[in-house]
Protein backbone atom coordinates (compact mmCIF):
# COMPACT_ATOMS: atom_id res chain seq x y z
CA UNK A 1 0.00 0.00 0.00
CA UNK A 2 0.95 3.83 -0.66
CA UNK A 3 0.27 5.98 1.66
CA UNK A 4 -0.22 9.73 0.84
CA UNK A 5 1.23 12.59 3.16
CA UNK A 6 0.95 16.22 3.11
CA UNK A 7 3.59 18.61 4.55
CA UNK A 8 1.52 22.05 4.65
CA UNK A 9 4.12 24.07 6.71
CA UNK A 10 7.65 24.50 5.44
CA UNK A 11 9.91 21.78 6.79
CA UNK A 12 13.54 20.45 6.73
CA UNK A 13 14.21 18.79 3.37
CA UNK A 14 16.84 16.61 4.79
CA UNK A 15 14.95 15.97 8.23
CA UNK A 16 11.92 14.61 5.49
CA UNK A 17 14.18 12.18 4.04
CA UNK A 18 13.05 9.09 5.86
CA UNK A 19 9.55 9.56 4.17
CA UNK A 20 10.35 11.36 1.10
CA UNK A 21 12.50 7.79 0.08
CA UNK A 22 10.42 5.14 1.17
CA UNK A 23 8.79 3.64 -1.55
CA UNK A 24 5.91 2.90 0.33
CA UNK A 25 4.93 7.29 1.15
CA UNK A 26 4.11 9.55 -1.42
CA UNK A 27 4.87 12.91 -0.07
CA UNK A 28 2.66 16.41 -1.19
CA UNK A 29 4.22 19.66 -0.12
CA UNK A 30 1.67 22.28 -0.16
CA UNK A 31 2.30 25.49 1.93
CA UNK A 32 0.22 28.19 3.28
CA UNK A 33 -3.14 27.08 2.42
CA UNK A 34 -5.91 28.73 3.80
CA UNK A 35 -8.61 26.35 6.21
CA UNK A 36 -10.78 26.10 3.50
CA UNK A 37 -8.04 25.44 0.69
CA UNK A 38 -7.05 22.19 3.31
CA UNK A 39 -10.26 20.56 3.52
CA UNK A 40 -11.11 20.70 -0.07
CA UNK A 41 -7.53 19.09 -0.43
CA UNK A 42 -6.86 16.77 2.19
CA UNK A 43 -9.70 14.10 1.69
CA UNK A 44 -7.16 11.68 0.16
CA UNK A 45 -4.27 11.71 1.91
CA UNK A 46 -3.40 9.86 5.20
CA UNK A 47 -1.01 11.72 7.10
CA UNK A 48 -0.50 15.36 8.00
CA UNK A 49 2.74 16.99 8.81
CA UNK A 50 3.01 20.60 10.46
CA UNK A 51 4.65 22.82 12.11
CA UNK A 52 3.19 26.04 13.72
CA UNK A 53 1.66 27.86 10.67
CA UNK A 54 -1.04 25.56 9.91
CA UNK A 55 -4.41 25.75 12.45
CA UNK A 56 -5.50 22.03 12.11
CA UNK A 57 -9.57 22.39 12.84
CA UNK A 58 -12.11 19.88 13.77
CA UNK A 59 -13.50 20.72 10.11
CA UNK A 60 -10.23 19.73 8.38
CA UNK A 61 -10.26 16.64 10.15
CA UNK A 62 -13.83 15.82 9.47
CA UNK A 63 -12.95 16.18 5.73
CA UNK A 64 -10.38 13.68 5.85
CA UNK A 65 -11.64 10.40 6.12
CA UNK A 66 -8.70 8.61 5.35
CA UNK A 67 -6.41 10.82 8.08
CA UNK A 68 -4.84 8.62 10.69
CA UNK A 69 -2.09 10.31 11.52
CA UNK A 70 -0.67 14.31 12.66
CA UNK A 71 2.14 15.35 13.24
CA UNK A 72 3.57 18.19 14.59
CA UNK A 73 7.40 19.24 13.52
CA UNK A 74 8.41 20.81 17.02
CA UNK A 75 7.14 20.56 21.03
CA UNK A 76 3.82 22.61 21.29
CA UNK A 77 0.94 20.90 19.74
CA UNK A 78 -1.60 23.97 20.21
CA UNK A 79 -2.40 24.59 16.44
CA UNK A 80 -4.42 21.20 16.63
CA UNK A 81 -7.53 20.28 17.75
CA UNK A 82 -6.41 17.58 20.02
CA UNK A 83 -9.94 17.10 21.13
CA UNK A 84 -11.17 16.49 17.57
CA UNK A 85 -8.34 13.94 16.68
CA UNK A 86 -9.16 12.00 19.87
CA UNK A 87 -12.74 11.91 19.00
CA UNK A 88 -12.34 10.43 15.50
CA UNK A 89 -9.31 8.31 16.18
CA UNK A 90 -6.30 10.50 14.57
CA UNK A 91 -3.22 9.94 15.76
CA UNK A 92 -1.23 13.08 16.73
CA UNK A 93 2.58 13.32 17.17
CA UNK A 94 5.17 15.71 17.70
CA UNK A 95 8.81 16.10 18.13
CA UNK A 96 9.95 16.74 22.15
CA UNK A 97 13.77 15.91 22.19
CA UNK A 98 14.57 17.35 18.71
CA UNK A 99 15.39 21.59 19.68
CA UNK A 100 16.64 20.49 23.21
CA UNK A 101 20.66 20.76 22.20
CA UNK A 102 19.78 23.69 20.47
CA UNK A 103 17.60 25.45 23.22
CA UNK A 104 20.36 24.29 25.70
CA UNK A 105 23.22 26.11 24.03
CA UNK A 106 21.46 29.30 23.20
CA UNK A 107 20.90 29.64 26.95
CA UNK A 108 24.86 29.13 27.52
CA UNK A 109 25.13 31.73 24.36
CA UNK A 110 22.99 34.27 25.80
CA UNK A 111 24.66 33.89 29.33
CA UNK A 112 27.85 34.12 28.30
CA UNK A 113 27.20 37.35 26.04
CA UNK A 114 25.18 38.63 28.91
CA UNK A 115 28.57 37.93 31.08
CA UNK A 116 30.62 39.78 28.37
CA UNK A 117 28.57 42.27 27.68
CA UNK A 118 29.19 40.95 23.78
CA UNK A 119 26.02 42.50 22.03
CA UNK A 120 26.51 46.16 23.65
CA UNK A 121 30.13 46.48 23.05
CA UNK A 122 29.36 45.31 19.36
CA UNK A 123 26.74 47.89 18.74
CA UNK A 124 29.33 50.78 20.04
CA UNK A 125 31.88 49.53 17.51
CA UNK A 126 29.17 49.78 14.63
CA UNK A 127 28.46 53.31 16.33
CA UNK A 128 32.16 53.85 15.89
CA UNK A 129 32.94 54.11 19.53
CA UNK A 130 35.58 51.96 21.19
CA UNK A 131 34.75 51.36 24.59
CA UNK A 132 36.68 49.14 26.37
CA UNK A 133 36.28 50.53 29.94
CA UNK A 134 32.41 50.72 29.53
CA UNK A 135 31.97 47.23 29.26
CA UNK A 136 34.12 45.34 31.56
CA UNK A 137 32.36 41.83 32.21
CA UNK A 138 32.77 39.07 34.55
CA UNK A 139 34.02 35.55 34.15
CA UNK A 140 31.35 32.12 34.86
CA UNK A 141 34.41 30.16 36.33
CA UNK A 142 33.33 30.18 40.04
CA UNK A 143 29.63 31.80 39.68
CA UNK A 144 27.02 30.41 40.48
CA UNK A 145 24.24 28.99 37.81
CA UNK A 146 20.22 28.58 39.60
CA UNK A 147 18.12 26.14 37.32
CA UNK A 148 14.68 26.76 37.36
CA UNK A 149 13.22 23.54 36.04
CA UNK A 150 15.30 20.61 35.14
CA UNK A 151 13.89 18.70 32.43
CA UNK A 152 15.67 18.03 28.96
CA UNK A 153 16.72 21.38 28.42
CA UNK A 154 17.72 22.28 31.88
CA UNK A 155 19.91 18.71 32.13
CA UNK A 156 21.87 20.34 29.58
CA UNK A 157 22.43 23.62 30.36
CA UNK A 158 23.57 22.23 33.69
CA UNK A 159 26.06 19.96 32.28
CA UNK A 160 27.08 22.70 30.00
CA UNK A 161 27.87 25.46 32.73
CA UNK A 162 29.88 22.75 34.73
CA UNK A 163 31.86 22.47 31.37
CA UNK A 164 32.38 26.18 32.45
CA UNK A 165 33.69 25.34 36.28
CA UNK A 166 30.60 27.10 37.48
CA UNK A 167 28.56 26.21 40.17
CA UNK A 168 24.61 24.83 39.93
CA UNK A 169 22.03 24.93 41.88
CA UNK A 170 18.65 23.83 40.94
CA UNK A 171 15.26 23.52 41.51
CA UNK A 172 12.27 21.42 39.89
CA UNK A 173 9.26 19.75 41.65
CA UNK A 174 10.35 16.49 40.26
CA UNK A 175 13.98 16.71 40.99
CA UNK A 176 15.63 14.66 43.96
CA UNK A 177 18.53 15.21 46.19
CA UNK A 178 19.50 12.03 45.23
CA UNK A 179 19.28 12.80 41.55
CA UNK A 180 21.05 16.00 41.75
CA UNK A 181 23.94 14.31 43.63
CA UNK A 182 24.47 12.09 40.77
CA UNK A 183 24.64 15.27 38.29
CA UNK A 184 27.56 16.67 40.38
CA UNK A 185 24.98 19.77 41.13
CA UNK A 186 23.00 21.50 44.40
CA UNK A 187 19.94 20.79 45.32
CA UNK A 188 17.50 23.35 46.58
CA UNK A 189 14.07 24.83 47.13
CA UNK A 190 13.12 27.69 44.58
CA UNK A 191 14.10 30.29 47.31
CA UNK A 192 17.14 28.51 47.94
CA UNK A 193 18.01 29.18 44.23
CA UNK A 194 17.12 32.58 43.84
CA UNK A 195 19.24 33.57 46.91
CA UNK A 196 22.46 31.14 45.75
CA UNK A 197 22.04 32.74 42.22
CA UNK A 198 24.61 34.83 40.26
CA UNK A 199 23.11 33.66 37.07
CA UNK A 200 19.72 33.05 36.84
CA UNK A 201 17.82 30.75 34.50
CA UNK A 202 14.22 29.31 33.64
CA UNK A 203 12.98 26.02 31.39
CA UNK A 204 9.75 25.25 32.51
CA UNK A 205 6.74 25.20 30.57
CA UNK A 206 4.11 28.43 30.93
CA UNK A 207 1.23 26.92 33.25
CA UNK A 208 -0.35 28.69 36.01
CA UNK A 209 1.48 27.67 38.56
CA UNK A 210 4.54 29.16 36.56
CA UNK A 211 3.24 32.13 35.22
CA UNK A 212 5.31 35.40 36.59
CA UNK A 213 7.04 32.75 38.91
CA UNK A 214 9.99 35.14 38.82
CA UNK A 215 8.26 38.10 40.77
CA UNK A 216 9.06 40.71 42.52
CA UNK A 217 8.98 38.99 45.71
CA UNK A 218 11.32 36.86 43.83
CA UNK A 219 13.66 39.09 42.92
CA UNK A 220 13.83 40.24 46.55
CA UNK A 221 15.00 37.12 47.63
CA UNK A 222 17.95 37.26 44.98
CA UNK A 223 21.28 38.67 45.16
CA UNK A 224 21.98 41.91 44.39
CA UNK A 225 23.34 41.97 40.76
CA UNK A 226 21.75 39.21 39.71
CA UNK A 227 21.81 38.01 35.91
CA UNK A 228 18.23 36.59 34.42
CA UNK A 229 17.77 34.27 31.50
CA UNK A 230 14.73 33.26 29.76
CA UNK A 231 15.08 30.87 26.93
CA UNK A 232 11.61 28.99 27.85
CA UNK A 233 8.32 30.84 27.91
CA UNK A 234 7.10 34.27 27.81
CA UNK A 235 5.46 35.06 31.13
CA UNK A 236 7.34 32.77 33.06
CA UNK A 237 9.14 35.74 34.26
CA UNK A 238 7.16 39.27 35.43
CA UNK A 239 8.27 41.65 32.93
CA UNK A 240 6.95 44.59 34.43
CA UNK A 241 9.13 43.54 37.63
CA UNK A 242 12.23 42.80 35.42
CA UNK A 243 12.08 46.19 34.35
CA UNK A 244 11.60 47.29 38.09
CA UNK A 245 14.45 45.34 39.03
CA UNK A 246 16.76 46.67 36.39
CA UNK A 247 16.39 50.08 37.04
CA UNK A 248 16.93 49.72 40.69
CA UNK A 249 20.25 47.84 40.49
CA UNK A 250 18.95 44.90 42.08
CA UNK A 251 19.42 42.97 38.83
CA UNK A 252 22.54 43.91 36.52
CA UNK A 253 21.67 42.57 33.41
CA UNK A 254 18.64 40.34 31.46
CA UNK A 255 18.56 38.28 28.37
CA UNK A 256 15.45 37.00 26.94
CA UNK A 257 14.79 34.87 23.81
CA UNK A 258 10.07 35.22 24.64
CA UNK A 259 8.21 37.43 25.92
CA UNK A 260 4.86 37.57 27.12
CA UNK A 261 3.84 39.02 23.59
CA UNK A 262 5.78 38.68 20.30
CA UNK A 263 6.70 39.95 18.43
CA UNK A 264 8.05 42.33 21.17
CA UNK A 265 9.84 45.00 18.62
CA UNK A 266 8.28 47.66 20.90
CA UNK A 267 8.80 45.95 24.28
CA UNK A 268 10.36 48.59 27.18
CA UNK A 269 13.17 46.14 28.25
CA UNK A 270 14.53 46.72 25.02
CA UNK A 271 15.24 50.08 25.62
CA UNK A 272 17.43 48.78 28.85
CA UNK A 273 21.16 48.71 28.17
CA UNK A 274 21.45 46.01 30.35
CA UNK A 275 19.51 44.04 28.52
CA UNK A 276 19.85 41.54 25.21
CA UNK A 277 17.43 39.84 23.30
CA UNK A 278 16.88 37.42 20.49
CA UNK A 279 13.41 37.03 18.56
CA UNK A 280 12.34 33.71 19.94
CA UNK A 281 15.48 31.49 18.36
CA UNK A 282 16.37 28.94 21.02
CA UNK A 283 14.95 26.09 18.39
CA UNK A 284 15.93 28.06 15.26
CA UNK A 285 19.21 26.17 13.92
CA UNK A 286 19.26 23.84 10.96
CA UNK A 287 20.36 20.80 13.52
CA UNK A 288 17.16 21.38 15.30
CA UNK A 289 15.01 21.90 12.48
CA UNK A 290 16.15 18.75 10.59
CA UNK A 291 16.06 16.68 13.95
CA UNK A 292 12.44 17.32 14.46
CA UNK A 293 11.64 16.72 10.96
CA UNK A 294 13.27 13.38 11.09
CA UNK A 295 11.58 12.37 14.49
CA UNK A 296 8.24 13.41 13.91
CA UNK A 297 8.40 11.55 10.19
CA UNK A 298 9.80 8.47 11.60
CA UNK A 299 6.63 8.39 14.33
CA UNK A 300 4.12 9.19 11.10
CA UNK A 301 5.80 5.85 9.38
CA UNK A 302 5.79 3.56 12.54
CA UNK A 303 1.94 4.60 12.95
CA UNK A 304 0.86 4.23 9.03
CA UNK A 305 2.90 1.16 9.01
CA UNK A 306 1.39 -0.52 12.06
CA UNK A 307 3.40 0.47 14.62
CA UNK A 308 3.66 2.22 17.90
CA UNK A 309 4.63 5.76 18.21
CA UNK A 310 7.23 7.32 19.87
CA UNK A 311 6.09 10.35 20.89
CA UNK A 312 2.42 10.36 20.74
CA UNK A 313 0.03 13.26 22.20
CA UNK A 314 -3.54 12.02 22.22
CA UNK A 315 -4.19 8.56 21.37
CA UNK A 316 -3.36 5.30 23.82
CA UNK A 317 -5.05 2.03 21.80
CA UNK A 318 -7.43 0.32 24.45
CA UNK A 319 -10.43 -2.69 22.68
CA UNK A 320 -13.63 -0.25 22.84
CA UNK A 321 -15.22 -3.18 24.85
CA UNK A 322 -12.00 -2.25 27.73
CA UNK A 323 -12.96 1.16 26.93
CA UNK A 324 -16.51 0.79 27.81
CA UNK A 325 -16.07 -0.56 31.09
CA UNK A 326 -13.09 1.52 32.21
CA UNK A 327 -14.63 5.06 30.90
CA UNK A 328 -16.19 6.38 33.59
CA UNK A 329 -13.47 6.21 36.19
CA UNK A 330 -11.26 8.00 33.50
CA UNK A 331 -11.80 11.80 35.10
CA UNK A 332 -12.12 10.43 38.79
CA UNK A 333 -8.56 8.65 38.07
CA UNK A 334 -7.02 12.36 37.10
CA UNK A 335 -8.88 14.19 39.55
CA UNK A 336 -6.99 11.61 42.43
CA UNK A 337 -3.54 12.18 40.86
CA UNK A 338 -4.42 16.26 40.67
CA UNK A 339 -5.37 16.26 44.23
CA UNK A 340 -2.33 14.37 45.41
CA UNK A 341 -0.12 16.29 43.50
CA UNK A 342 -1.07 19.48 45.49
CA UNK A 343 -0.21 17.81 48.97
CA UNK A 344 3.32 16.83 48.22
CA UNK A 345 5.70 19.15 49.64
CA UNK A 346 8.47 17.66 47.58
CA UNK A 347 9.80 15.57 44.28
CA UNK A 348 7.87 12.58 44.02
CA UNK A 349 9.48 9.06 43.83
CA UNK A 350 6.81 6.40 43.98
CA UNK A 351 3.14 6.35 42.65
CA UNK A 352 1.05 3.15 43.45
CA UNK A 353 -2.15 2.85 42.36
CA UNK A 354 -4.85 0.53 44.25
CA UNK A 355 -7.92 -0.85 42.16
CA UNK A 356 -10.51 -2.33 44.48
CA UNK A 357 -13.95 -4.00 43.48
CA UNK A 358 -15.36 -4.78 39.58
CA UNK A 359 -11.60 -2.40 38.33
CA UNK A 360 -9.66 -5.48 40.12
CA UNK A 361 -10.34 -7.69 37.14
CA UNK A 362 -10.00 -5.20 34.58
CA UNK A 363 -6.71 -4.53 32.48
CA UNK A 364 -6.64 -0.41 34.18
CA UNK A 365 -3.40 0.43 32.69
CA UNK A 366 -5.37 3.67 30.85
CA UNK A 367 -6.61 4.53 34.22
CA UNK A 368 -3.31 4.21 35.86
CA UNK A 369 -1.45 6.72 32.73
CA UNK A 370 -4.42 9.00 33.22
CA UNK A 371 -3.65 9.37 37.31
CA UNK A 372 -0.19 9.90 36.28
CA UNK A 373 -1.54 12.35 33.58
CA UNK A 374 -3.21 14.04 36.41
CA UNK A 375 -0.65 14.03 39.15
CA UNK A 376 2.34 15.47 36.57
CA UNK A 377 0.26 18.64 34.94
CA UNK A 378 0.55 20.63 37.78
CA UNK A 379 4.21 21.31 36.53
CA UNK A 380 4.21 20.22 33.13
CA UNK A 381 2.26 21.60 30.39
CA UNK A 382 2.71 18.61 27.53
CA UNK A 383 1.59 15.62 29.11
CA UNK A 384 -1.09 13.32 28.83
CA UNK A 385 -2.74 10.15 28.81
CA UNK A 386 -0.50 8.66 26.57
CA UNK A 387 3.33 9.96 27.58
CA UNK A 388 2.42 10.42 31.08
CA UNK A 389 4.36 7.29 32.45
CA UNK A 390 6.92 8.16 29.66
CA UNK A 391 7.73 11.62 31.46
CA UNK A 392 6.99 9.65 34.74
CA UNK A 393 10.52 7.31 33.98
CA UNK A 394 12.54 10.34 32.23
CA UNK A 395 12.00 11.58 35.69
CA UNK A 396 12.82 8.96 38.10
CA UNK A 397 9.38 8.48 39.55
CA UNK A 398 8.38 4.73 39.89
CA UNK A 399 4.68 3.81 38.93
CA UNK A 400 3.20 0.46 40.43
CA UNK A 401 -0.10 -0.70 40.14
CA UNK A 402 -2.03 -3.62 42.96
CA UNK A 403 -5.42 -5.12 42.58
CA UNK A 404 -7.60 -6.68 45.48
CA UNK A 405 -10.97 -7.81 45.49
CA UNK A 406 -11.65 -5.88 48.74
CA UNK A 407 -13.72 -2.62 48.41
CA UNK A 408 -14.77 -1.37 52.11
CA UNK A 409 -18.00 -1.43 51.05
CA UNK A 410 -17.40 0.45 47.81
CA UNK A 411 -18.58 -1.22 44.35
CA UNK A 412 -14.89 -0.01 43.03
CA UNK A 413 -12.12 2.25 44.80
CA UNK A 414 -9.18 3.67 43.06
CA UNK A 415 -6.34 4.60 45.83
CA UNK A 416 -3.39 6.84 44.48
CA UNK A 417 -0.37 6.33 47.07
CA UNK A 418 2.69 8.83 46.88
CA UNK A 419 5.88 8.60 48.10
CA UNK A 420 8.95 11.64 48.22
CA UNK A 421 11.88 11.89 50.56
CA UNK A 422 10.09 12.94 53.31
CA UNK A 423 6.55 12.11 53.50
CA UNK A 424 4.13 9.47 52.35
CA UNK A 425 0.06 10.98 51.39
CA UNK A 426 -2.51 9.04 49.67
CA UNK A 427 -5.98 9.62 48.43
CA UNK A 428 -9.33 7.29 47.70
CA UNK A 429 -12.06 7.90 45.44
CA UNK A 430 -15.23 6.05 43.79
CA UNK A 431 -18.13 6.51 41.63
CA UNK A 432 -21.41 7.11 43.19
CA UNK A 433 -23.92 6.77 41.15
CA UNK A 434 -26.29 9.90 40.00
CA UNK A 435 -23.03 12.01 41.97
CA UNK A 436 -20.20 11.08 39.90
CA UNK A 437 -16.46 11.25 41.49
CA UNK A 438 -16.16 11.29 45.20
CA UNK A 439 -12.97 11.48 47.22
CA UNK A 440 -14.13 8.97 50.48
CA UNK A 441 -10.35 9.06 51.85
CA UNK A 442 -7.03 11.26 52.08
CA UNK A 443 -4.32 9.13 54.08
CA UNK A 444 -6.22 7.57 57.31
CA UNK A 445 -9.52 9.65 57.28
CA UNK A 446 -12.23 9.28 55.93
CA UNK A 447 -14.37 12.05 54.28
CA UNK A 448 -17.29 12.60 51.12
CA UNK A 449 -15.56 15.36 48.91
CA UNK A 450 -16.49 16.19 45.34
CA UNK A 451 -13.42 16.95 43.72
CA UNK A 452 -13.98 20.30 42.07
CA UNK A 453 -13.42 23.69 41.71
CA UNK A 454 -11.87 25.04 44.99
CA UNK A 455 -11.10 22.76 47.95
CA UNK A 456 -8.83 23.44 51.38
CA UNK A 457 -7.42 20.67 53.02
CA UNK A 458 -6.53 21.96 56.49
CA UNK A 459 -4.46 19.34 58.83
CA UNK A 460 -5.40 20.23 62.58
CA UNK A 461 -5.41 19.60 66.12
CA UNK A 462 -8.96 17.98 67.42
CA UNK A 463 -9.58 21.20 69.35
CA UNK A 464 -12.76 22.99 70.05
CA UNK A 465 -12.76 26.19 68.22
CA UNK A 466 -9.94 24.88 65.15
CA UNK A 467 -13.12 24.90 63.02
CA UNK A 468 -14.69 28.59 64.01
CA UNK A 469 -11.35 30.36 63.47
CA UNK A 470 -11.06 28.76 59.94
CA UNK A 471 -14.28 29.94 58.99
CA UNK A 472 -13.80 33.39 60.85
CA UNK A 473 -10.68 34.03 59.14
CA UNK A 474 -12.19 33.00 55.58
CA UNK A 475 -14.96 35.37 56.00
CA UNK A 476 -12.55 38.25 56.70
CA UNK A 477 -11.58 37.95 53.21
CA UNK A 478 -14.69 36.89 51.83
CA UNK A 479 -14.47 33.35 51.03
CA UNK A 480 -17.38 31.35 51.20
CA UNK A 481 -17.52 27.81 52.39
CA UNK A 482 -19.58 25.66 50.08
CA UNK A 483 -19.02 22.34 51.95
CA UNK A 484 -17.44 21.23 54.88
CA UNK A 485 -16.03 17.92 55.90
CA UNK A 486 -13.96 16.21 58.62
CA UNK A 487 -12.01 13.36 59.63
CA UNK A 488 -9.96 12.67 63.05
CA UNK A 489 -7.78 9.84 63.89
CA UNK A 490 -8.78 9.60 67.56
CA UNK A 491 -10.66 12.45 69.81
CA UNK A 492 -7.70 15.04 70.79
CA UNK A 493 -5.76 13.68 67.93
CA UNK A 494 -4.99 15.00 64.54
CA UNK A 495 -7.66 15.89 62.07
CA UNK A 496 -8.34 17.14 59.06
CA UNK A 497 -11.09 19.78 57.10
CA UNK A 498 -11.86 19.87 53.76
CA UNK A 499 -13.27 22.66 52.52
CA UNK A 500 -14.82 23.70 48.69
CA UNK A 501 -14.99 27.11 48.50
CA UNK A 502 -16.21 29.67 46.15
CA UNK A 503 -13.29 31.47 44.96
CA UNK A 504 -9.92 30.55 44.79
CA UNK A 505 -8.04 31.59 48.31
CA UNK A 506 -4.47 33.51 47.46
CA UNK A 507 -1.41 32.78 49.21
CA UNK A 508 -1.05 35.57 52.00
CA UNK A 509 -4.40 34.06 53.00
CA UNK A 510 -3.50 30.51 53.13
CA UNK A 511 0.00 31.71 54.90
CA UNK A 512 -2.81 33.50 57.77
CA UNK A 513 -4.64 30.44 58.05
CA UNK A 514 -1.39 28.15 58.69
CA UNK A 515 -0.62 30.89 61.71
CA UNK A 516 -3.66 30.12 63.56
CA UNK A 517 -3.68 28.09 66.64
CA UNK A 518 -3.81 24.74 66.47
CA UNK A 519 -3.07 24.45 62.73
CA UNK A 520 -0.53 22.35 61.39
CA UNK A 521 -0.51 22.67 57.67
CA UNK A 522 -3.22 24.28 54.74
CA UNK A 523 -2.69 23.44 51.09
CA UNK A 524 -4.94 24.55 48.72
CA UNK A 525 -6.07 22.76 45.52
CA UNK A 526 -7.86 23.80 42.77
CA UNK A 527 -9.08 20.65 40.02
């Protein structure tokens, strides 16, 4: 069989090479077509490459009845419909691993011209000045490098700056001492970083718990003279603050490759000396273009051929009898691993998940990807149901699963069991029928909490009053309790609240509630 694939974005020649050869794909370059132009012309074909020009629509898909495959030359996979492909049983792919070298070195490129002062002292010699004195740098031997996120990219850029004899620091929710010992670097807490920093530099993804993540408070816990990257995300960092923090000295110098809006030809930071900027090129060499080429093509063949992907972003292949019978516990499943998630205080090592009742029989493995899927998108933006244990392994963290025929009563329970360095929390939930997902447990006690919207898990001392100056405090700032439940180990002993709420508590608020008497902890979670 020939298969037929259109490339409607411009792409690497030699990174299409592995499809434009075999004699089995018939390739159709087409670029720039309009949405309309796309689905009169893609009916035939069975594979669809892009990269971030084309918008691929529900409507192109559903004109396409011979697409199984998309994929997506590069990371970000926000041009397609991912909800449409799922729905109609398109395969989409993209490329993860293929711009990480190149990401990786720009940072090291922009740090050390930031060090150097490189751009600035170029732009006087085009002005025909020759200043010398004016832009006196300083060395990376012996200064300190803070990591702010340590996946592919940040791996590298550590190993690079060693190359360097400087020192690193990092932080990332997933990252272990024990990890970080083996990489010859520090490990720290995000304030820990800011405050070791000379250097400063960010590669997470842009979620909310990340957006303007380097604040103003956050550049109050930093030396003064601090040097800022951003290679990453736009928004990551505050720019407003940046700018703040230039002008008062506190940081020396900045250099971005996003911003919060591109293009940012007008942005105020570029009217900073201290600061030097690229237009969004940390994945913009021909190495990088060709790798991603070549890895998303390779995926496109393994699928079309029969195969399993690589790097797929939507699809996990389940019989649709399996599908039937597991379905429902599919959100309840993610809501467990969310809610967990927001209770660990550090990197995660172990994940067990318990199926109890009619699941103990079943094959859950979706289930068990989807709790990972939920526990890991608090801190990364690109996972799912289908490379959630993937990113669970790149990143150390074990994933067991145990069946027992013993339910407590429940028809089914699903138990989600975390383990760090320092602490061990766990969380139970069922179906109840005409209510949907319930959590019935978190660690020993036992509670009825839908888990939704705004919640407050508060761990206290079984005290008369603990309750009332919760719910005083809340009401100082206006936040209404929807719900209210409790658990206690023993009269006098520990307990806990759970709380819904109706709007979204901030921090300084969950900070006041920790102070109160008898409190031991507050987290909040939002699902």
């Amino acid at each position: 069989m020939t298969y037929n694939v259109l490339i409607s974005d411009p792409l690497s020649e030699e990174g299409m090479a592995p499809l434009t050869l075999a004699d089995d794909f018939h390739v159709t370059v087409d670029t720039g077509l309009a949405e309309a132009e796309l689905i009169e012309k893609i009916g035939n074909f069975h594979a669809l490459l892009v990269r971030s020009q084309t918008t691929v629509t529900r409507a192109i898909m559903e004109a396409a009845p011979n697409l199984k495959v998309i994929g997506r030359a590069g990371v970000g996979v926000d041009n397609i419909d991912l909800e449409a492909a799922t729905e109609l049983g398109i395969v989409v792919v993209n490329a993860p691993d293929g711009n990480t070298n190149s990401a990786a070195e720009h940072t090291v490129a922009m740090m050390m011209s930031l060090a150097r002062n490189i751009p600035q002292a170029f732009l006087a010699l085009k002005q025909e000045r020759w200043e010398r004195k004016q832009h006196i740098g300083v060395e990376l031997k012996g200064k300190t490098l803070g990591i702010v996120g340590m996946g592919r990219i940040g791996a590298e850029v550590a190993y690079r700056a060693k190359g360097q004899r400087m020192d690193v620091i990092a932080y990332d929710p997933f990252l272990t001492k024990d990890r970080a010992d083996k990489m010859g670097i520090a490990y720290g807490t995000l304030d820990e970083v800011f405050a070791a920093s000379d250097f400063l530099t960010v590669h997470t993804p842009l979620l909310k718990e990340t957006r303007h993540m380097i604040s103003a408070d956050a550049f109050g816990k930093m030396k003064d003279g601090v040097q800022i990257m951003n290679c990453a995300r736009g928004g990551i960092i505050d720019e407003d603050a940046l700018y703040e923090a230039i002008i008062s000295g506190k940081v020396a110098g900045a250099a971005l490759d996003v911003f919060e809006e591109e293009p940012a030809v007008h942005h105020k930071l570029l009217e900073l000396p201290q600061v030097i900027a690229t237009p969004h090129l940390g994945a913009s060499t021909v190495e990088a273009q060709e790798n991603v080429a070549i890895d998303v093509s390779k995926d496109v063949m393994q699928i079309l051929r029969g195969g399993q992907a690589i790097h797929p972003v939507n699809f996990s292949s389940v019989s649709p009898e399996l599908m039937r019978k597991i379905q429902p516990y599919f959100d309840l499943a993610e809501k467990l691993g969310a809610f967990l998630a927001r209770t660990m205080p550090d990197a995660i090592e172990e994940v067990t998940v318990y199926y109890a009742g009619e699941l103990a029989d079943k094959e859950v493995a979706p289930l068990t990807r989807n709790t990972v899927k939920g526990l890991l998108q608090r801190y990364l933006g690109s996972v799912n149901d289908v490379n959630a244990a993937h990113l669970a392994k790149k990143r150390g963290i074990t994933i067991n699963e145990q069946k027992t025929s013993t339910t407590r009563g429940f028809t089914s329970l699903v138990t989600v069991e975390a383990k760090s360095a320092s602490v061990t929390h766990k969380v139970a939930g069922t179906l109840v029928n005409g209510l949907g997902a319930r959590i019935v447990k978190v660690d020993n006690y036992y509670v009825d909490v839908t888990p939704a919207g705004h919640m407050l898990l508060v761990r206290h001392k079984d005290q008369p009053g603990a309750i009332g100056r919760v719910g005083t405090l809340l009401a100082k700032y206006s936040v209404n309790i929807a719900t209210m439940q409790v658990g206690r180990s023993n009269e006098g002993g520990d307990a806990i609240m759970m709380l819904t709420v109706d709007k979204e508590p901030q921090a300084e608020e969950v900070q006041e509630l920790k102070q109160l008497a008898d409190i031991f902890d507050v987290t909040a979670i939002t699902i």
